[in-house]
Protein backbone atom coordinates (compact mmCIF):
# COMPACT_ATOMS: atom_id res chain seq x y z
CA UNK A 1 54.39 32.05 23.85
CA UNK A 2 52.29 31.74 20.61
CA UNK A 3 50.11 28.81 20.19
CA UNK A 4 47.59 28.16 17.83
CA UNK A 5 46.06 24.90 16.69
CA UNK A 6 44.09 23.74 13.45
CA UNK A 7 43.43 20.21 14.93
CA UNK A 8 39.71 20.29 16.62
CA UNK A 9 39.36 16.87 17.02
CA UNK A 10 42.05 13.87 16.70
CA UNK A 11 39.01 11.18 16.08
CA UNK A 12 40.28 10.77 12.63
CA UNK A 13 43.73 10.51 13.61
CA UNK A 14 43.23 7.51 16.21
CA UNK A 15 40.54 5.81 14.04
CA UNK A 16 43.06 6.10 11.06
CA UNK A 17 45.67 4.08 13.12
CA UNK A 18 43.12 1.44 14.80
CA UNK A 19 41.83 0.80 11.10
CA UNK A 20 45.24 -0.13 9.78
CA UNK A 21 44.98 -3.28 12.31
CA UNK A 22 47.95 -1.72 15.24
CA UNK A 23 46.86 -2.64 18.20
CA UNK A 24 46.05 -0.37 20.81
CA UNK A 25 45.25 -0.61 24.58
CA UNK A 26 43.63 2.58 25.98
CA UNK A 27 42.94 2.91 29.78
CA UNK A 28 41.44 5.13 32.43
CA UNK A 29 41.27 4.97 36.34
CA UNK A 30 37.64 4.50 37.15
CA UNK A 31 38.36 7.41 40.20
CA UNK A 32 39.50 10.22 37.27
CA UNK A 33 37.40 13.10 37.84
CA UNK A 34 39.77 15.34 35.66
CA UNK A 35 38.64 12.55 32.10
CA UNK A 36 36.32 10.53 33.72
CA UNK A 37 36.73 6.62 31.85
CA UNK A 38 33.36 7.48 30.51
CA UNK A 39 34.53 10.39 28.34
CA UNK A 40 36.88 8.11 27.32
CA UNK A 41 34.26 5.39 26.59
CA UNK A 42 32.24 7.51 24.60
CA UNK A 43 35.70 8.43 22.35
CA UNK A 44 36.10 4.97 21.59
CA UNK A 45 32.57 4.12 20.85
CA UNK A 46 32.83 7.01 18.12
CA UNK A 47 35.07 4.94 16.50
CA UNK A 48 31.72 2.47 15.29
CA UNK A 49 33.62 -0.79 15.86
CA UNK A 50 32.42 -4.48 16.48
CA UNK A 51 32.54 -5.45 19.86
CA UNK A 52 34.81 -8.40 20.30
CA UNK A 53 34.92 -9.27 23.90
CA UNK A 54 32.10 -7.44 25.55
CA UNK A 55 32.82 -5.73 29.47
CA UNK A 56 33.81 -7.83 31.83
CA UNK A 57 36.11 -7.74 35.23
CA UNK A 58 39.75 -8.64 34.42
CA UNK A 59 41.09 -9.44 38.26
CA UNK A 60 44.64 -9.53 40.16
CA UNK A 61 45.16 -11.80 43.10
CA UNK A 62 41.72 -13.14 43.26
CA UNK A 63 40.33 -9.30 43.39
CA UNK A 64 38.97 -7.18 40.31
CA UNK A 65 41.78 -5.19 38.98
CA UNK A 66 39.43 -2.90 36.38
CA UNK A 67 37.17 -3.95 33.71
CA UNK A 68 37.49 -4.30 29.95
CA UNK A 69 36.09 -4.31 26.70
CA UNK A 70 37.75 -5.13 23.32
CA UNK A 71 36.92 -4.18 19.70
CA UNK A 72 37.55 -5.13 15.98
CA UNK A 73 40.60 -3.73 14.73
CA UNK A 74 42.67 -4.68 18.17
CA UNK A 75 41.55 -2.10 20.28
CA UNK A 76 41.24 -2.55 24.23
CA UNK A 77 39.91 -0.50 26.73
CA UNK A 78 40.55 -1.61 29.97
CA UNK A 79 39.97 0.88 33.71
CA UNK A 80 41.47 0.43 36.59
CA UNK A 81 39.88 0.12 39.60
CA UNK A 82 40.63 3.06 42.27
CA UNK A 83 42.68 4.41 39.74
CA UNK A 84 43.21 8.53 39.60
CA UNK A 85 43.91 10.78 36.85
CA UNK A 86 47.37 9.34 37.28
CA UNK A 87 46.05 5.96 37.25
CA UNK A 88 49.50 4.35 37.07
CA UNK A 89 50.60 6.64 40.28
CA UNK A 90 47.49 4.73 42.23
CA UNK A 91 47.53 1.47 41.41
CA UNK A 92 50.91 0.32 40.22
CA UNK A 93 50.55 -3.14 40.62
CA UNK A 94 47.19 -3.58 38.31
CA UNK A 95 48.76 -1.05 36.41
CA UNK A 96 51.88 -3.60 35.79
CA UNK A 97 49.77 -5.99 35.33
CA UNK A 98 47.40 -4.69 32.67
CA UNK A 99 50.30 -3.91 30.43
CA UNK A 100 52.34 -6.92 30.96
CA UNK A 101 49.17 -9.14 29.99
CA UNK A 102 48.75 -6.44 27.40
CA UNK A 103 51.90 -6.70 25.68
CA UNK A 104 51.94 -10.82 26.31
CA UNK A 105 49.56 -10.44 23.82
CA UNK A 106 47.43 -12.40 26.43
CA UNK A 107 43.94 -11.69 27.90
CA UNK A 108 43.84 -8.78 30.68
């Protein structure tokens, strides 16, 4: 099958979105060894934005569920603990979680 791509980066892309203010919520399972979280990390950082809510431990039934940062422009990056490459796959309850509290519009 042909394939050929003129895209070798999609930086500008995702920082062209954040900047137009839609919010975003980005995670990673902290266990990922296929794109570790702090490949992912690093990605966001690139971006250059303000920090808004600096890293802290966002929990689940009294236990840590991940941790997570926020940034100008309504951008969260959030990991979940024990998670996999498939982080939804291992831990669907945090996973659940995250993006209910996510989409609540209310603090993870």
């Amino acid at each position: 099958m042909p394939y050929s791509f003129d895209v070798s980066s999609s930086i500008e892309y995702h920082f062209n979105l954040t900047s137009r203010g839609y919010r975003a919520l980005v995670f990673s399972g902290d266990h990922d060894l296929v794109m570790p979280f702090l490949g992912t990390h690093a990605w966001i950082r690139s971006f250059n934005l303000s920090i808004v809510d600096d890293w802290r431990a966002w929990h689940l039934g009294g236990q840590a569920g991940g941790f997570t940062i926020t940034y100008a422009n309504h951008l969260t990056f959030a990991t979940l603990k024990g998670g996999g490459h498939s982080a939804i796959e291992y831990r669907p309850r945090e996973s659940l979680a995250m993006a209910q509290r996510w989409l609540d519009n209310k603090p993870l």
